[in-house]
N, C-alpha and C. Protein backbone atom coordinates (compact mmCIF):
# COMPACT_ATOMS: atom_id res chain seq x y z
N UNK A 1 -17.95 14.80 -6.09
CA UNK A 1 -17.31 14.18 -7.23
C UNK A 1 -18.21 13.06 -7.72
N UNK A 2 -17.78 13.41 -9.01
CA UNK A 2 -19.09 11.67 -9.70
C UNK A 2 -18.19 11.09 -10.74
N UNK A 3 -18.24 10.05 -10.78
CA UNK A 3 -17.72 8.65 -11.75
C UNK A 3 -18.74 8.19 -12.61
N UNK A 4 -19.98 9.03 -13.42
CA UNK A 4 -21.27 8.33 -14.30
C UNK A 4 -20.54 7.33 -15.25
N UNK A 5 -21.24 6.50 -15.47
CA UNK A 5 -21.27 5.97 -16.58
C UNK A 5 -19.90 4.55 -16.70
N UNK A 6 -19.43 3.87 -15.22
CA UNK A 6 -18.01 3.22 -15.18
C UNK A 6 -18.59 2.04 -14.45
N UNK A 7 -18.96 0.95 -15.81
CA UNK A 7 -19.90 0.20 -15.49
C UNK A 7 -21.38 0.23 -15.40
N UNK A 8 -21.67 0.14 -14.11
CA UNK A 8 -23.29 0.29 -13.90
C UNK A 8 -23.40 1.97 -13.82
N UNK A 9 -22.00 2.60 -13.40
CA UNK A 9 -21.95 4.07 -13.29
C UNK A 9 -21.83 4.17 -11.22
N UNK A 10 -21.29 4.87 -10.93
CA UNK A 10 -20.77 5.26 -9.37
C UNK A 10 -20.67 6.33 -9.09
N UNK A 11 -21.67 6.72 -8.55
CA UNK A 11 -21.81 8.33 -7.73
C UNK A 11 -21.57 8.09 -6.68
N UNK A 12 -20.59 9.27 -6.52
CA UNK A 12 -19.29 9.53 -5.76
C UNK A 12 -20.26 10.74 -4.55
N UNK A 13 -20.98 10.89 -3.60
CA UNK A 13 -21.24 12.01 -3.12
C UNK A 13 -20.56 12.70 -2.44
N UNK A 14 -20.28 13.95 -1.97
CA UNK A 14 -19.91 15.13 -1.60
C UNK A 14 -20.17 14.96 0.16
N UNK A 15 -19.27 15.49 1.04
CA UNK A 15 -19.83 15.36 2.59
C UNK A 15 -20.74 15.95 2.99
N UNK A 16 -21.24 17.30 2.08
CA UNK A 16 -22.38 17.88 2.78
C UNK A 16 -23.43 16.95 2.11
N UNK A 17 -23.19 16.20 1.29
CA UNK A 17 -24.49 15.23 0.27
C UNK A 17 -24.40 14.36 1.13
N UNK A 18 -23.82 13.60 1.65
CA UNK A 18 -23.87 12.47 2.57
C UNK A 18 -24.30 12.48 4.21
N UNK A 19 -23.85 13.98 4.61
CA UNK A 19 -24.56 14.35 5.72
C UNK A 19 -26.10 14.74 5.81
N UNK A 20 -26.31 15.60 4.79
CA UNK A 20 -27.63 15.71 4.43
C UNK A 20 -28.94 14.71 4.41
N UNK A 21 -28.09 13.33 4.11
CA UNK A 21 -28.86 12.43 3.90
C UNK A 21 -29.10 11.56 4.85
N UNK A 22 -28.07 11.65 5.75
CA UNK A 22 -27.99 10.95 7.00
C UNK A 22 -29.38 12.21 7.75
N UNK A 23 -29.35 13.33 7.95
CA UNK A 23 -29.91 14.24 9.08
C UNK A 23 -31.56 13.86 8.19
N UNK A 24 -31.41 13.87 7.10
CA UNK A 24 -32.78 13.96 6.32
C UNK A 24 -33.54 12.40 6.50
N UNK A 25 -32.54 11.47 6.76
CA UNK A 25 -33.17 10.16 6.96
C UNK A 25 -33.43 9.73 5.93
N UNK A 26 -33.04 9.58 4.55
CA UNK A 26 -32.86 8.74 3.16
C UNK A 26 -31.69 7.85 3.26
N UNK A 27 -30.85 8.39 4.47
CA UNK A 27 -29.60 7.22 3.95
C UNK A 27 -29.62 6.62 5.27
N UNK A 28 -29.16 5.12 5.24
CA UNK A 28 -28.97 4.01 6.58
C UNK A 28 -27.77 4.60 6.96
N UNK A 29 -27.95 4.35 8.64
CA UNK A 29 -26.72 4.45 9.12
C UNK A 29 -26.36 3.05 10.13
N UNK A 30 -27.48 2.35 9.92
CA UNK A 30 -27.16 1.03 10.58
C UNK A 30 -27.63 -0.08 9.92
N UNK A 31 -27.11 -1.33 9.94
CA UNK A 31 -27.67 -2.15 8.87
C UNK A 31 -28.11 -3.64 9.80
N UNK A 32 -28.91 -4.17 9.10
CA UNK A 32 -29.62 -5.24 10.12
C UNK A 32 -30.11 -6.49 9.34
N UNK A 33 -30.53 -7.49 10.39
CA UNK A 33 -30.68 -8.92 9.27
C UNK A 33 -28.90 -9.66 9.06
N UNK A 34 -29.24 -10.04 7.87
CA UNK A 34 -28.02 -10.41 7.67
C UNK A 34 -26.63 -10.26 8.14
N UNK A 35 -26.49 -9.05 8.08
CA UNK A 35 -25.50 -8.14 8.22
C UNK A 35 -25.51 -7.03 9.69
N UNK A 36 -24.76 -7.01 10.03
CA UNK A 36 -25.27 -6.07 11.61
C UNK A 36 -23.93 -5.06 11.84
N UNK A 37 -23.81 -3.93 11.13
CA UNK A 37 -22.98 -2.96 11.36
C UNK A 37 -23.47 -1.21 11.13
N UNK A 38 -22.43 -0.44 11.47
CA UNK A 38 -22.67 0.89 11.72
C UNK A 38 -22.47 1.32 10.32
N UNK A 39 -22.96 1.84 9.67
CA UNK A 39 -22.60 2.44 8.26
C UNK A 39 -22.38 4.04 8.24
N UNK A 40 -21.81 4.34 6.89
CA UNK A 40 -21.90 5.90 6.38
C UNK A 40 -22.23 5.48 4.24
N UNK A 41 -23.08 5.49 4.02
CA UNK A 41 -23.32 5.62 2.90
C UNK A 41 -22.80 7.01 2.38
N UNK A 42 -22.20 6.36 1.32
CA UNK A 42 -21.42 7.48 0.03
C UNK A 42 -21.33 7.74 -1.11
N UNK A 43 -21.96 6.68 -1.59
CA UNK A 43 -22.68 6.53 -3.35
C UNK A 43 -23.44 5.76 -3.83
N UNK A 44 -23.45 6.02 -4.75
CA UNK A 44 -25.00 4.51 -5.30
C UNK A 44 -24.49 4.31 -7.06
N UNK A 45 -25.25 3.74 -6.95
CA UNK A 45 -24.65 2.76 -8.67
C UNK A 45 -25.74 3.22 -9.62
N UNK A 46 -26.73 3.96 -9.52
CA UNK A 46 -27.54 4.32 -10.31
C UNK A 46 -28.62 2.91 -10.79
N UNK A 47 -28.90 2.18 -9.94
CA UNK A 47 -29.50 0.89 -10.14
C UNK A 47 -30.28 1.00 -9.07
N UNK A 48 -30.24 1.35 -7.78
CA UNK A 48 -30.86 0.65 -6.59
C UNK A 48 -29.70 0.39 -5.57
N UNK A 49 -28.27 0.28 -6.02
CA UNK A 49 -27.51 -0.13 -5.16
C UNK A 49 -27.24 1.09 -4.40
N UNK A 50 -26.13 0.81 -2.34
CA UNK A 50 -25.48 2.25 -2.31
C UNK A 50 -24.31 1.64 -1.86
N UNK A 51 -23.47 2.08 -1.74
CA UNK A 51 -22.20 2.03 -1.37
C UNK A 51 -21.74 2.10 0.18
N UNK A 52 -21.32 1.76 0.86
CA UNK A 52 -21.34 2.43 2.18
C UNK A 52 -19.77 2.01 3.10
N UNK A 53 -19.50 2.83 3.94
CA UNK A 53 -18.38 2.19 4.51
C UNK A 53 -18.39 1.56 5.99
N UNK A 54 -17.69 0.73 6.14
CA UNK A 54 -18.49 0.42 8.16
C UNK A 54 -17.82 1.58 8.86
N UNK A 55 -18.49 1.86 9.76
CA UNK A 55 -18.13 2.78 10.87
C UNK A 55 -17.32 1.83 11.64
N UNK A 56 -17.24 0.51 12.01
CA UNK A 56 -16.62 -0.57 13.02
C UNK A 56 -15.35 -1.02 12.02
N UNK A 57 -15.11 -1.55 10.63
CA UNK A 57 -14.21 -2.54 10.30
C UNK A 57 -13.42 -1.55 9.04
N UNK A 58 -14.06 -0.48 8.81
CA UNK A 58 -14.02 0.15 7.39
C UNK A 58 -13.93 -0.28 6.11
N UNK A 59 -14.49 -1.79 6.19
CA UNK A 59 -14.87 -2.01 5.21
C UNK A 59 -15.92 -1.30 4.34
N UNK A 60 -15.70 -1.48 2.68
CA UNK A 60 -17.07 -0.91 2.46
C UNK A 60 -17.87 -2.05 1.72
N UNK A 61 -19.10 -1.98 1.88
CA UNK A 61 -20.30 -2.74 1.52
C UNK A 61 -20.85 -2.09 -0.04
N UNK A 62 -21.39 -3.43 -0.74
CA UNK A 62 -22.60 -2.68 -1.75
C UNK A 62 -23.61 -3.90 -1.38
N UNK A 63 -24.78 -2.62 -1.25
CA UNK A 63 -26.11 -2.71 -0.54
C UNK A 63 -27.37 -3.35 -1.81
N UNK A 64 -27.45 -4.12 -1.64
CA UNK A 64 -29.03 -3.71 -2.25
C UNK A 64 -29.79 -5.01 -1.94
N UNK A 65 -31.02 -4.50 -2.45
CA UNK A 65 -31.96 -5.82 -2.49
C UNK A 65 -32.34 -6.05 -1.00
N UNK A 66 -32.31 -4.80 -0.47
CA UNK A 66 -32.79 -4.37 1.32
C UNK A 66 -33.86 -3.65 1.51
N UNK A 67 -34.53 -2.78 2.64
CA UNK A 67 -35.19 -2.36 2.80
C UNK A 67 -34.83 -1.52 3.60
N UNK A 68 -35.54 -0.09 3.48
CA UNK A 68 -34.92 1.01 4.55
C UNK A 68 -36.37 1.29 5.18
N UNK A 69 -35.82 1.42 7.27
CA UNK A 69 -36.74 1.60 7.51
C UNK A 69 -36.13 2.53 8.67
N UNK A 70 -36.49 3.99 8.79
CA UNK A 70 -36.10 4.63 9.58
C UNK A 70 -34.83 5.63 8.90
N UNK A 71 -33.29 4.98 9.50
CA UNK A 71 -32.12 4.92 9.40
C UNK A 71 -31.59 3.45 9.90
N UNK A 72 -32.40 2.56 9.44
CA UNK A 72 -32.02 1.10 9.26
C UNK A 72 -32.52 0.12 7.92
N UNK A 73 -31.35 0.14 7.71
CA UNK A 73 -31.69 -0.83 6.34
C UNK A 73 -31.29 -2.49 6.26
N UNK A 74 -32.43 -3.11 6.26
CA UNK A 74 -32.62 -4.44 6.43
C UNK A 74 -31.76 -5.25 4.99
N UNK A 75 -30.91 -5.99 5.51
CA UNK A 75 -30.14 -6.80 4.56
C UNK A 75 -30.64 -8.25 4.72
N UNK A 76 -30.39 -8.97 3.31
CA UNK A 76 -30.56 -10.35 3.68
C UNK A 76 -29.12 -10.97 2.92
N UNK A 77 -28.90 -12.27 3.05
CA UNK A 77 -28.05 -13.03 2.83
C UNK A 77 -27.51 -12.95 1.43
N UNK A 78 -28.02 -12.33 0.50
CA UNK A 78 -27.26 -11.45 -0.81
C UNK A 78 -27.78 -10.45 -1.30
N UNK A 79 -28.21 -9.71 -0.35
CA UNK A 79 -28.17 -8.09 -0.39
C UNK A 79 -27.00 -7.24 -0.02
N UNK A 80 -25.84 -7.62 0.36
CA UNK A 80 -24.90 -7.30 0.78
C UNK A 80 -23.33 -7.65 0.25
N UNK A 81 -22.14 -7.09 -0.07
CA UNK A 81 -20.87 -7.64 -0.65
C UNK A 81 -19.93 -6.86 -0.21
N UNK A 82 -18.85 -7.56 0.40
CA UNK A 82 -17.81 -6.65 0.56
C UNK A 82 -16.75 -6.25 -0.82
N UNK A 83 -16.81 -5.08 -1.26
CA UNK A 83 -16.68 -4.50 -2.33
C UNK A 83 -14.65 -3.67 -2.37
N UNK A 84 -14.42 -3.99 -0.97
CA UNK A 84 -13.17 -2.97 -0.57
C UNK A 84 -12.85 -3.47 0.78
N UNK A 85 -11.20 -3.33 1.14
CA UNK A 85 -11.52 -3.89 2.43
C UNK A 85 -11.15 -2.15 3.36
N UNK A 86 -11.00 -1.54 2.51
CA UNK A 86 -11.03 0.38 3.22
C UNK A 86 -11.65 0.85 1.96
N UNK A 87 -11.63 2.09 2.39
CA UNK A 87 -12.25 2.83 1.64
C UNK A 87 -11.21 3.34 0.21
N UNK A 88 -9.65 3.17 0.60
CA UNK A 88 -8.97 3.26 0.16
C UNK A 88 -8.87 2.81 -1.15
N UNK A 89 -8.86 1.58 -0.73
CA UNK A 89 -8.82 -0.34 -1.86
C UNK A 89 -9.71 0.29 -2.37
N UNK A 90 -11.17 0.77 -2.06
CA UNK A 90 -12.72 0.86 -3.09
C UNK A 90 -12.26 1.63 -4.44
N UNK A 91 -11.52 2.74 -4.00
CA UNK A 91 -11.11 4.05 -4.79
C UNK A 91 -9.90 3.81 -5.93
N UNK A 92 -9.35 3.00 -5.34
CA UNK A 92 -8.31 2.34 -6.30
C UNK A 92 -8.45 1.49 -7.10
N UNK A 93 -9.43 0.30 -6.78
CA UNK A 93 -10.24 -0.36 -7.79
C UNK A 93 -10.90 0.39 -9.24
N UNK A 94 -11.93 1.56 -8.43
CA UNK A 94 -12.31 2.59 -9.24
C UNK A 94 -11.65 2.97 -10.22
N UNK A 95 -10.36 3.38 -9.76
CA UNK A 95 -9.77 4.46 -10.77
C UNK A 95 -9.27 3.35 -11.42
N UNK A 96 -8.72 2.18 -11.29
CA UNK A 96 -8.13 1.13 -12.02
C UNK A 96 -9.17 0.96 -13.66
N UNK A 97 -10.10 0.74 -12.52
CA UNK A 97 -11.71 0.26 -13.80
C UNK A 97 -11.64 1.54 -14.60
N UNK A 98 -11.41 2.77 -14.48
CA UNK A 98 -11.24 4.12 -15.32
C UNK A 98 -10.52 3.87 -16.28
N UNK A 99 -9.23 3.62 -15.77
CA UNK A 99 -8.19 3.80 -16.75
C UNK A 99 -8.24 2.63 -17.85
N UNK A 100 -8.72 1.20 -17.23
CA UNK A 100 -8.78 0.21 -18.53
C UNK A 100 -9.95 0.81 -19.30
N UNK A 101 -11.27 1.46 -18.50
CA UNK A 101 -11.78 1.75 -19.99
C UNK A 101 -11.48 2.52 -20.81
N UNK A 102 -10.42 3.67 -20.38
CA UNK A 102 -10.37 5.04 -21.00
C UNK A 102 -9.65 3.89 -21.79
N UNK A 103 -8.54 3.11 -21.41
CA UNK A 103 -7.27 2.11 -22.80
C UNK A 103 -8.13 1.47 -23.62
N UNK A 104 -9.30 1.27 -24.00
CA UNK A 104 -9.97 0.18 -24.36
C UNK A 104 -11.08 1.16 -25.19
């Protein structure tokens, strides 16, 4: 599923897209520096940013302004935001931000 263009725009990836990326080693699954948790990245903003959820708190994070090295992506002190406090809240925000623009 994809959300283009809602805001900066939010791609939504698919589980075989997100697994893929984990086995292929493009996406972090652990984050470091700043920030020190287990991730699952699940979309990106079409900027540089990605989206990700904790594997420990389920919060989800937006990433950027890091560095990936491996399947570790180095955060610093505002490379990182808690964006959702589940994955739930993230999605509902989303569709919220949908519907005022579709009213508008």
């Amino acid at each position: 599923m994809t959300l283009p263009d809602l805001g900066n725009g939010i791609w939504i990836d698919d589980a075989a897209s997100v697994a893929e990326g984990i086995t292929a080693g493009y996406r972090p699954t652990e984050l470091d520096g700043a920030l020190k948790d287990s991730v699952v990245v699940f979309a990106t903003d079409g900027g540089g940013a990605m989206f990700a959820v904790s594997a420990t708190s389920g919060r989800v994070y937006r990433l950027s302004l890091g560095s990936l090295s491996g399947s570790v992506y180095e955060v610093g002190d505002v490379g990182w935001a808690v964006v959702g406090e589940d994955l739930w809240t993230f999605l509902d925000r989303l569709r919220n931000d949908l519907i005022d623009a579709v009213r508008t």
